[in-house]
Protein backbone atom coordinates (compact mmCIF):
# COMPACT_ATOMS: atom_id res chain seq x y z
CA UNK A 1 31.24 6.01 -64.48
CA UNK A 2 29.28 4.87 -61.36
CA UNK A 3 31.29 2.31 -59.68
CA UNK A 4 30.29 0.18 -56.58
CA UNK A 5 31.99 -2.11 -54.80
CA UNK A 6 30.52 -4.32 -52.39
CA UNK A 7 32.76 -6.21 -49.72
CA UNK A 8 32.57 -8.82 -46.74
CA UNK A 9 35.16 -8.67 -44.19
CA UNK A 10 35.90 -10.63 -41.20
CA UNK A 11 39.47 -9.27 -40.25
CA UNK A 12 39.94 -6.80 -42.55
CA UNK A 13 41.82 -8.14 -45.61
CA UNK A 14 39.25 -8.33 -48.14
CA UNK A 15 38.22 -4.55 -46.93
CA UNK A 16 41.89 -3.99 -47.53
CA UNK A 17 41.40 -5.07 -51.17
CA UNK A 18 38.21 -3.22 -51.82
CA UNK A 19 40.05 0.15 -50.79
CA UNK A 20 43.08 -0.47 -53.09
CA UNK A 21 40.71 -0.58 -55.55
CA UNK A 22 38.40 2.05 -55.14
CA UNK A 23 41.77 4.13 -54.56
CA UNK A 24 42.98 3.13 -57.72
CA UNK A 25 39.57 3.95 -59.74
CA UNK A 26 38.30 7.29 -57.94
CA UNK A 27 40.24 10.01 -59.87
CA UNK A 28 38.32 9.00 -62.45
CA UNK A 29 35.63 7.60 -61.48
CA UNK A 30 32.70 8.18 -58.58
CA UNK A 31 33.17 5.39 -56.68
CA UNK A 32 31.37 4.08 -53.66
CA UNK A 33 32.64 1.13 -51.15
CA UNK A 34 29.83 -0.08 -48.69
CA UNK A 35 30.47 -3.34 -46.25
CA UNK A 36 27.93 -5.83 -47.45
CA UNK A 37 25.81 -5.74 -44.43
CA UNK A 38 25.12 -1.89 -45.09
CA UNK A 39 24.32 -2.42 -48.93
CA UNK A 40 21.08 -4.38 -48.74
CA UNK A 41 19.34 -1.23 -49.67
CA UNK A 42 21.24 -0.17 -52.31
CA UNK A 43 19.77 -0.25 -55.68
CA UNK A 44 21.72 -0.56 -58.88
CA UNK A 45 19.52 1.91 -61.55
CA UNK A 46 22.40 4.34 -61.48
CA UNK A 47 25.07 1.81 -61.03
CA UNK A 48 27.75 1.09 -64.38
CA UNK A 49 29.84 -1.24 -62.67
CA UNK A 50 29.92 -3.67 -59.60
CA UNK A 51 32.56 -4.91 -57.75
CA UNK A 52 31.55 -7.63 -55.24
CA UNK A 53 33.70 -9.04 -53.03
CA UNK A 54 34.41 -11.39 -49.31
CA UNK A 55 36.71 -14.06 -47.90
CA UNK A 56 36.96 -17.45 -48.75
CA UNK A 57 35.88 -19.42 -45.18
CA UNK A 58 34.92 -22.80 -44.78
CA UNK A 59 35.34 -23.97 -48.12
CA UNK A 60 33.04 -21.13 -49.43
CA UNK A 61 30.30 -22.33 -47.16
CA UNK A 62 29.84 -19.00 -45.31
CA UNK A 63 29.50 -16.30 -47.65
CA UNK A 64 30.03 -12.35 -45.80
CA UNK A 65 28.62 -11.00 -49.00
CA UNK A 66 25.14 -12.44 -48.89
CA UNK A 67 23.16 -10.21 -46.98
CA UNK A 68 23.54 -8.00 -50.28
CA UNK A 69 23.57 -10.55 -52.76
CA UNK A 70 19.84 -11.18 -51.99
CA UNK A 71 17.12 -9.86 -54.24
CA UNK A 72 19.85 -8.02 -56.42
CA UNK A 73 17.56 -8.13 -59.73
CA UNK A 74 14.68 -6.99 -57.33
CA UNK A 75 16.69 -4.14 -56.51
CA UNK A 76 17.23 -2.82 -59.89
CA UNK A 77 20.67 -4.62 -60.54
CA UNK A 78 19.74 -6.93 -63.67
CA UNK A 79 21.86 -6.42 -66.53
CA UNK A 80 24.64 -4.12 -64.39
CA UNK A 81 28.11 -5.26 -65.44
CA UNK A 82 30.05 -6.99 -62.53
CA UNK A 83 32.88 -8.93 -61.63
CA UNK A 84 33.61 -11.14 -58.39
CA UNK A 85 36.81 -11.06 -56.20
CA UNK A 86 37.85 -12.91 -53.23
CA UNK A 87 40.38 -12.94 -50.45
CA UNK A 88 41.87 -16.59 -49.52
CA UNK A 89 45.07 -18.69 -48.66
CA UNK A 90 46.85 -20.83 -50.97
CA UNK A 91 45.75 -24.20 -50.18
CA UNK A 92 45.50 -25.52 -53.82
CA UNK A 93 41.70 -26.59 -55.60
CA UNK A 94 39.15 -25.28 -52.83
CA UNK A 95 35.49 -23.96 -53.35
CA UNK A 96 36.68 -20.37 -53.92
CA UNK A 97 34.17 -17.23 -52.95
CA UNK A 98 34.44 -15.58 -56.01
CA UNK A 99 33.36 -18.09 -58.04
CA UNK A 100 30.34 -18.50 -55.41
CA UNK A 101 30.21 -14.56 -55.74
CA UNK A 102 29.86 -14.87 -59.77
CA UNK A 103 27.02 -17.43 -59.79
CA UNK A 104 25.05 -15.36 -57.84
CA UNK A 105 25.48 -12.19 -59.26
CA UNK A 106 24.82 -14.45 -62.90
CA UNK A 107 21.84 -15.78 -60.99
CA UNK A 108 20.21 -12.38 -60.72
CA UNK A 109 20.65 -11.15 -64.01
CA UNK A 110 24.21 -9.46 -63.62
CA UNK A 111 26.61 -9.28 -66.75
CA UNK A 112 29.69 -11.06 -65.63
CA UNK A 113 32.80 -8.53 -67.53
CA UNK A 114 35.95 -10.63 -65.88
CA UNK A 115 36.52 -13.75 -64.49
CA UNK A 116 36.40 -13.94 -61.01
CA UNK A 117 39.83 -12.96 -59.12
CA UNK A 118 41.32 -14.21 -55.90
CA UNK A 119 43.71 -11.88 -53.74
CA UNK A 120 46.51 -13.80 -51.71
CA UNK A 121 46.19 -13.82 -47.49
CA UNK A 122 49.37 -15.24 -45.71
CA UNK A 123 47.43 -16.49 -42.59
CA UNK A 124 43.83 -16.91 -41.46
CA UNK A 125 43.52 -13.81 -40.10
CA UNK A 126 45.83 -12.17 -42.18
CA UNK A 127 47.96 -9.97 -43.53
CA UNK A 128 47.63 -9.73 -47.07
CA UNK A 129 50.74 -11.43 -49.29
CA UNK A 130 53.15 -8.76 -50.50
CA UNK A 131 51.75 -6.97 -53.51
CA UNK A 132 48.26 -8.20 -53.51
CA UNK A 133 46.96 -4.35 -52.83
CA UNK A 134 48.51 -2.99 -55.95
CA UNK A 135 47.55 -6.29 -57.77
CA UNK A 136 43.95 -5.53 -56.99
CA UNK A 137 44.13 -1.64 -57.96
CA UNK A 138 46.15 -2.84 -61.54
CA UNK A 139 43.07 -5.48 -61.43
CA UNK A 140 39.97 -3.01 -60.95
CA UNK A 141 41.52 -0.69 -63.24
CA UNK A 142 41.95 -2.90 -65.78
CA UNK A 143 38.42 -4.13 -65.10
CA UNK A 144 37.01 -0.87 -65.88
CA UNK A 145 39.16 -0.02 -69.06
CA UNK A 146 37.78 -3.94 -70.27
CA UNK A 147 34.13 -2.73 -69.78
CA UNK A 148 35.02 0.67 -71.62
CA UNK A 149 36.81 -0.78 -74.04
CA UNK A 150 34.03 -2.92 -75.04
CA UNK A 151 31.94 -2.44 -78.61
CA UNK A 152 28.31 -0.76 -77.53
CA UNK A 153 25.82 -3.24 -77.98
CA UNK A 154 23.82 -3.31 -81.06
CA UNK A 155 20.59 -2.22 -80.90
């Protein structure tokens, strides 16, 4: 399976997250991790799964992933299952990245798999809680089992 994930990072956490996870999927898998500023010319024709992820800042008013997010079905990316993922503190009922994430990858013509899934920071800058890297490996892996586990569409 072709596997891309996609990430925005400001200090480093939600890059932290996208490498537990394409740590956790690359023995099986062929899996590329691009910062979102270097993925606007990516194309998704020989993508099977994408992984798109960035920080929760300013109440999900400033969104690291966007530079890729535009033009995805322009680039090839309609109908490629994806999920969302964020990084964010706990503060309780906020406007949450992934979520922001999953309408526009919806938007564009991308098969949401999974709900969207937040990963715990302890700080604004940082570090990640305890356990939230092997939470996000168990997460992507159990991502892509979902998406091969799923009845072949019928035709």
């Amino acid at each position: 399976m072709e596997i891309l994930i996609v990430y925005g990072s400001q200090y480093g956490n939600t890059q932290r997250i996208a490498q537990a996870m394409a740590g956790a999927l690359a023995d099986e898998h062929t899996v590329s991790l691009v910062p979102a500023a270097a993925a606007t010319h990516l194309r998704g024709e020989d993508v099977d799964l994408l992984f798109v992820g960035a920080p929760t800042q300013m109440r999900g008013l400033r969104l690291l992933a966007q530079p890729f997010l535009a033009d995805l079905d322009a680039r090839g990316f309609a109908g490629t299952p994806a999920v969302a993922f964020d990084t964010r503190m706990d503060m309780g009922p906020q406007t949450l990245e992934s979520w922001v994430i999953a309408r526009y990858l919806a938007g564009t013509g991308c098969h949401l798999i999974a709900e969207p899934e937040s990963f715990l920071v302890l700080g604004m800058e940082g570090p990640l809680a305890p356990g939230e890297e092997t939470r996000a490996a168990d997460w992507a892996v159990a991502v892509v089992r979902q998406l091969e586990d799923a009845p072949a569409p019928i035709a």
